[in-house]
N, C-alpha and C. Protein backbone atom coordinates (compact mmCIF):
# COMPACT_ATOMS: atom_id res chain seq x y z
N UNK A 1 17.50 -8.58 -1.22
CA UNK A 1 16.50 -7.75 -0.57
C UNK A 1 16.42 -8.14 0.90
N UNK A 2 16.79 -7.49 1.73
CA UNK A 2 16.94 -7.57 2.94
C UNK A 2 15.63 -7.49 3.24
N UNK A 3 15.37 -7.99 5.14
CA UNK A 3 13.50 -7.78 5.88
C UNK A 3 13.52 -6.33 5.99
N UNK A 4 14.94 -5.81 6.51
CA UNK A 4 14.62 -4.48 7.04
C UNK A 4 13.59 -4.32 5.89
N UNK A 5 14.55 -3.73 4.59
CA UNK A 5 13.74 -2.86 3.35
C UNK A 5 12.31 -3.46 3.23
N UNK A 6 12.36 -4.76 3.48
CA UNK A 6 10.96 -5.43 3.17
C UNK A 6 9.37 -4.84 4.30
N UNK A 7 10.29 -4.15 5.57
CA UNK A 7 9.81 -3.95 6.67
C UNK A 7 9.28 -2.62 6.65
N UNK A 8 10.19 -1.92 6.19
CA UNK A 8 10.34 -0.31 6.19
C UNK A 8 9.01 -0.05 4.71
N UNK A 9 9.11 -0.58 3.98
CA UNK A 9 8.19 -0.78 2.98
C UNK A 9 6.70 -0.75 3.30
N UNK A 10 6.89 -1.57 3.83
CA UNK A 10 5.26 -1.92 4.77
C UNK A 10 5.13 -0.91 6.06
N UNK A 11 5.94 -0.83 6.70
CA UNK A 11 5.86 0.57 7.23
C UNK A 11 5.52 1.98 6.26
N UNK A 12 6.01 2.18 5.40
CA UNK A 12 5.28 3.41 4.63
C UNK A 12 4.35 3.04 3.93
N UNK A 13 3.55 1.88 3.56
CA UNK A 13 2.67 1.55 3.37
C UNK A 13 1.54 1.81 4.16
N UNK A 14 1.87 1.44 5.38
CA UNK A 14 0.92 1.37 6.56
C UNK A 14 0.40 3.31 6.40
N UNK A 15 1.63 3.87 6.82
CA UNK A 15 1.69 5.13 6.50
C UNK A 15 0.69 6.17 5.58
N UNK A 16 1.17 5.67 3.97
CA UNK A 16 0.19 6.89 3.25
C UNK A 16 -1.17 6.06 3.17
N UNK A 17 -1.06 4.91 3.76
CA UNK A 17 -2.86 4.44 3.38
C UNK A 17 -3.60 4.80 4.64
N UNK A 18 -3.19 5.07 5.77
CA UNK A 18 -3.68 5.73 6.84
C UNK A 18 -3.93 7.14 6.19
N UNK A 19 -3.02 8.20 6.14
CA UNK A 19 -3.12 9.66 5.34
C UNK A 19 -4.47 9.69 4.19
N UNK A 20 -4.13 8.63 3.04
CA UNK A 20 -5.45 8.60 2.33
C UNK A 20 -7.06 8.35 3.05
N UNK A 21 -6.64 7.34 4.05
CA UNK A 21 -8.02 7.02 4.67
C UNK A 21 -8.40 8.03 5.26
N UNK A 22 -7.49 8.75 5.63
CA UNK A 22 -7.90 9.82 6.81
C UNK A 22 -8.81 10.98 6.02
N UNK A 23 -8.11 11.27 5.05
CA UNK A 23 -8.19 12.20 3.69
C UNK A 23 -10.03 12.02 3.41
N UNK A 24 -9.92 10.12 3.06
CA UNK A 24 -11.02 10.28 2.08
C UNK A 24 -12.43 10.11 3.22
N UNK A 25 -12.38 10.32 4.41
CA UNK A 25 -13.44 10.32 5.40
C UNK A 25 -13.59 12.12 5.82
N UNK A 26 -12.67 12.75 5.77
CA UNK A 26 -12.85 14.09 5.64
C UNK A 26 -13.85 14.66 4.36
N UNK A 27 -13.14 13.88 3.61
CA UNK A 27 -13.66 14.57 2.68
C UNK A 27 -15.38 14.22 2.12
N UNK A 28 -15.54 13.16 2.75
CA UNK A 28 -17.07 12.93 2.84
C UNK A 28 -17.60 13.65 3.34
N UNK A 29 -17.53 14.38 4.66
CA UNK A 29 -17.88 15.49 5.20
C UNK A 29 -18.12 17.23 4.24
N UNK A 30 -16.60 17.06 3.08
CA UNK A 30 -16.01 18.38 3.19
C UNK A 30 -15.76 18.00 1.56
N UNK A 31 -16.93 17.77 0.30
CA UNK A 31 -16.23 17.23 -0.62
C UNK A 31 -15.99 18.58 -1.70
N UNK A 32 -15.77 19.43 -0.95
CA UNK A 32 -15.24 20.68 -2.06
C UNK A 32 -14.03 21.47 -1.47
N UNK A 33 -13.63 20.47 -0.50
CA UNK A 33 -12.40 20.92 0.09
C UNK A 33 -11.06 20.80 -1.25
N UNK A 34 -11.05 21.61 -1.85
CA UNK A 34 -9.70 21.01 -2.98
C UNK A 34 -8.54 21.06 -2.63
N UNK A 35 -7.99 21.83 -1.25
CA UNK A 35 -6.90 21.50 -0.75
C UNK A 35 -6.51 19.98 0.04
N UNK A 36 -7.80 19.20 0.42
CA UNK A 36 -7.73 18.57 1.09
C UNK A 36 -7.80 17.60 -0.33
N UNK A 37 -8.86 17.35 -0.98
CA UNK A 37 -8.49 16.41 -2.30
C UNK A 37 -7.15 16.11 -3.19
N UNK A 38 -6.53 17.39 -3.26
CA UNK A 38 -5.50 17.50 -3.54
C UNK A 38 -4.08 16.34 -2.68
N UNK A 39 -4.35 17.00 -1.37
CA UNK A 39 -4.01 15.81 -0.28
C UNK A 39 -4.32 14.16 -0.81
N UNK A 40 -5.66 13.64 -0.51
CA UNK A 40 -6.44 12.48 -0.49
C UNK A 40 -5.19 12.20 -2.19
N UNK A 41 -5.45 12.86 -3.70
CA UNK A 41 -4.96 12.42 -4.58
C UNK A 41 -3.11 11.67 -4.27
N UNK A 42 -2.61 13.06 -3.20
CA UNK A 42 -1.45 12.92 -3.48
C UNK A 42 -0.64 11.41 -2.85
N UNK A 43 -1.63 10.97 -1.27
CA UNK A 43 -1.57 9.68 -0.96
C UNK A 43 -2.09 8.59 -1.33
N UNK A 44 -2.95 8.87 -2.03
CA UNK A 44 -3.27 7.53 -2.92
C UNK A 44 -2.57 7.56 -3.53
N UNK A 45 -1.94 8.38 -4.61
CA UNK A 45 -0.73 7.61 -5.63
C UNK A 45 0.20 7.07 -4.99
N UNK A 46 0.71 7.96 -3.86
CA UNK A 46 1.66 7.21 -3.33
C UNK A 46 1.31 5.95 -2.72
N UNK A 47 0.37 5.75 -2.17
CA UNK A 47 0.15 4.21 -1.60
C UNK A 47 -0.09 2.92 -2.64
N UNK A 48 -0.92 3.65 -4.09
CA UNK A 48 -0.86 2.57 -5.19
C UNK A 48 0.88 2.03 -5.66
N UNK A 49 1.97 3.15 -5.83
CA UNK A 49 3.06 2.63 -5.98
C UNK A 49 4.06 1.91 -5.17
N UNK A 50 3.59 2.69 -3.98
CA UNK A 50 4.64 1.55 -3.16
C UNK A 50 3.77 0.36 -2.80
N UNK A 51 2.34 0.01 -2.62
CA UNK A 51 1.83 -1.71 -2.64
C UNK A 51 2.87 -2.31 -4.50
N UNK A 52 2.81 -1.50 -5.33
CA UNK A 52 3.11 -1.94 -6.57
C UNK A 52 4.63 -2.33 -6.38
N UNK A 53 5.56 -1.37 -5.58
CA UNK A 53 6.99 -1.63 -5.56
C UNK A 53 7.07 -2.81 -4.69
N UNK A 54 6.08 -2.96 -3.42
CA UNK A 54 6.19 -3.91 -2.92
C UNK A 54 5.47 -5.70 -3.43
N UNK A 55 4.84 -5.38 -4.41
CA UNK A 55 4.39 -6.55 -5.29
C UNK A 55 5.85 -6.80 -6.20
N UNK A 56 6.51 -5.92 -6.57
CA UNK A 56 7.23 -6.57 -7.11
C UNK A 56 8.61 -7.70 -6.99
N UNK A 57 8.77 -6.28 -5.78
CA UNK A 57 9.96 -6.59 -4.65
C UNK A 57 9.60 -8.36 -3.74
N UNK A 58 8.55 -8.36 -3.35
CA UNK A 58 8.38 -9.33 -2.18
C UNK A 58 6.92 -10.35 -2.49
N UNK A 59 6.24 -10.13 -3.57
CA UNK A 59 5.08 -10.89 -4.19
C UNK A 59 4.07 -9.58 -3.59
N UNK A 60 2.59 -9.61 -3.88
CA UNK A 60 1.51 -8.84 -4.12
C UNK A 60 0.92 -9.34 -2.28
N UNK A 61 0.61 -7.75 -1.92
CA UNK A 61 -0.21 -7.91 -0.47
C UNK A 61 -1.61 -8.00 -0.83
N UNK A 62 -2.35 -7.59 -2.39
CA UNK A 62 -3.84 -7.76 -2.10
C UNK A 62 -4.04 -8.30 -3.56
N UNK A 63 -5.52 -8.69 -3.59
CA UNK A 63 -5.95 -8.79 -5.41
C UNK A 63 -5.24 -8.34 -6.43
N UNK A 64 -5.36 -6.55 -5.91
CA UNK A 64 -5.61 -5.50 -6.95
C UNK A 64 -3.74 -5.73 -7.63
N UNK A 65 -2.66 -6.24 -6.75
CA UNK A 65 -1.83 -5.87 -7.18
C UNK A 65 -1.08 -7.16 -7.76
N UNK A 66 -2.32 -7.83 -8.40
CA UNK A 66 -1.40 -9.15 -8.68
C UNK A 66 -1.14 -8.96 -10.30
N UNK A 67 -0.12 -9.01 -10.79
CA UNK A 67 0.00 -8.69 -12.13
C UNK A 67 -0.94 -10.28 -13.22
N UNK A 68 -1.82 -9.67 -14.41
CA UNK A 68 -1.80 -10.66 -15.01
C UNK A 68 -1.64 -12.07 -15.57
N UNK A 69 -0.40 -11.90 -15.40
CA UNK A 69 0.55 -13.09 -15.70
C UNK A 69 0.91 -14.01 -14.79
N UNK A 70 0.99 -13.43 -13.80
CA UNK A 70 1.19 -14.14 -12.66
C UNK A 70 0.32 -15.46 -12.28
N UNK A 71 0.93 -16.61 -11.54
CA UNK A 71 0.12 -17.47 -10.87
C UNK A 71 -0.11 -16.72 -9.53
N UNK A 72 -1.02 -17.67 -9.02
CA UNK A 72 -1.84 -17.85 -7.82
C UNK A 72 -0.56 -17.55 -6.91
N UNK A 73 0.96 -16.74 -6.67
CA UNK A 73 1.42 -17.16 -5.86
C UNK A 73 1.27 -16.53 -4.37
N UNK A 74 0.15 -15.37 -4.66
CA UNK A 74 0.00 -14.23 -3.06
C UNK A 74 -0.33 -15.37 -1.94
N UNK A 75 -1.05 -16.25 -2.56
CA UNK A 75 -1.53 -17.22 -1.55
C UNK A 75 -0.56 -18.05 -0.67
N UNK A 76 0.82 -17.96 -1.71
CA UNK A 76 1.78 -19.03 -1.40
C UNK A 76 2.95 -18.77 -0.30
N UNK A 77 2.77 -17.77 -0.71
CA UNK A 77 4.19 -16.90 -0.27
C UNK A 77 3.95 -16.23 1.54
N UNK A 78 5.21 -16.21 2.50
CA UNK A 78 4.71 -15.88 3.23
C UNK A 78 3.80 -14.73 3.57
N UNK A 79 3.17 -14.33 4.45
CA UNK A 79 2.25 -13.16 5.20
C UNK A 79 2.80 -12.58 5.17
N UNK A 80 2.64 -10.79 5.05
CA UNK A 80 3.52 -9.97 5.77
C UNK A 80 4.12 -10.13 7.68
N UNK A 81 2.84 -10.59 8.12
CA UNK A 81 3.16 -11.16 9.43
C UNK A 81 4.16 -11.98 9.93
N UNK A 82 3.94 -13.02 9.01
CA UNK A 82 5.04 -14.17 8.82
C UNK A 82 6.77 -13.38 8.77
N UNK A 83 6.71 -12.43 8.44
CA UNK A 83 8.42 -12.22 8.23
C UNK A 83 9.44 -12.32 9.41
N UNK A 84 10.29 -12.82 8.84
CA UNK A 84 11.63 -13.24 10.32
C UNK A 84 11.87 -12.35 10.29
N UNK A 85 12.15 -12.36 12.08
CA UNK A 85 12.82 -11.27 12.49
C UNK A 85 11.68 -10.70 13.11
N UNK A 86 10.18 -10.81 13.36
CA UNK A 86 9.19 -9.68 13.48
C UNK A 86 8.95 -10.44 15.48
């Protein structure tokens, strides 16, 4: 697993969780907008799977995506910041 992919990852990360955020502050305004919910749904899934592809790929960026089984290692492992090359 190369940084690029590790990079580009977190780059579309950054991505649909901006789109969702954007989504779900509209829609506080506008909550019978169903084209726009529709939206808000379609980037949250996508942002739950790729934090998930990227928990698997490179260890977990938050709580939510630490699998069960797992030890303590989010703590261990470098930052996303931390990555060579940045």
């Amino acid at each position: 697993m190369s940084q690029m992919e590790k990079k580009n990852l977190l780059f579309y990360i950054d991505a649909v969780s901006f789109a969702a955020l954007d989504a779900s502050i509209y829609l506080d305004s506008h909550p019978d907008d169903e084209e726009a919910l529709e939206y808000f749904h379609h980037y949250n899934k996508a942002k739950r799977q790729a934090m998930h592809e990227y928990a698997v790929r490179f260890g977990p960026l938050t709580l939510t995506t630490i699998e069960p089984d797992e030890t303590w290692k989010w703590a261990i492992q470098p930052w996303p910041w931390e990555m060579e090359g940045c």
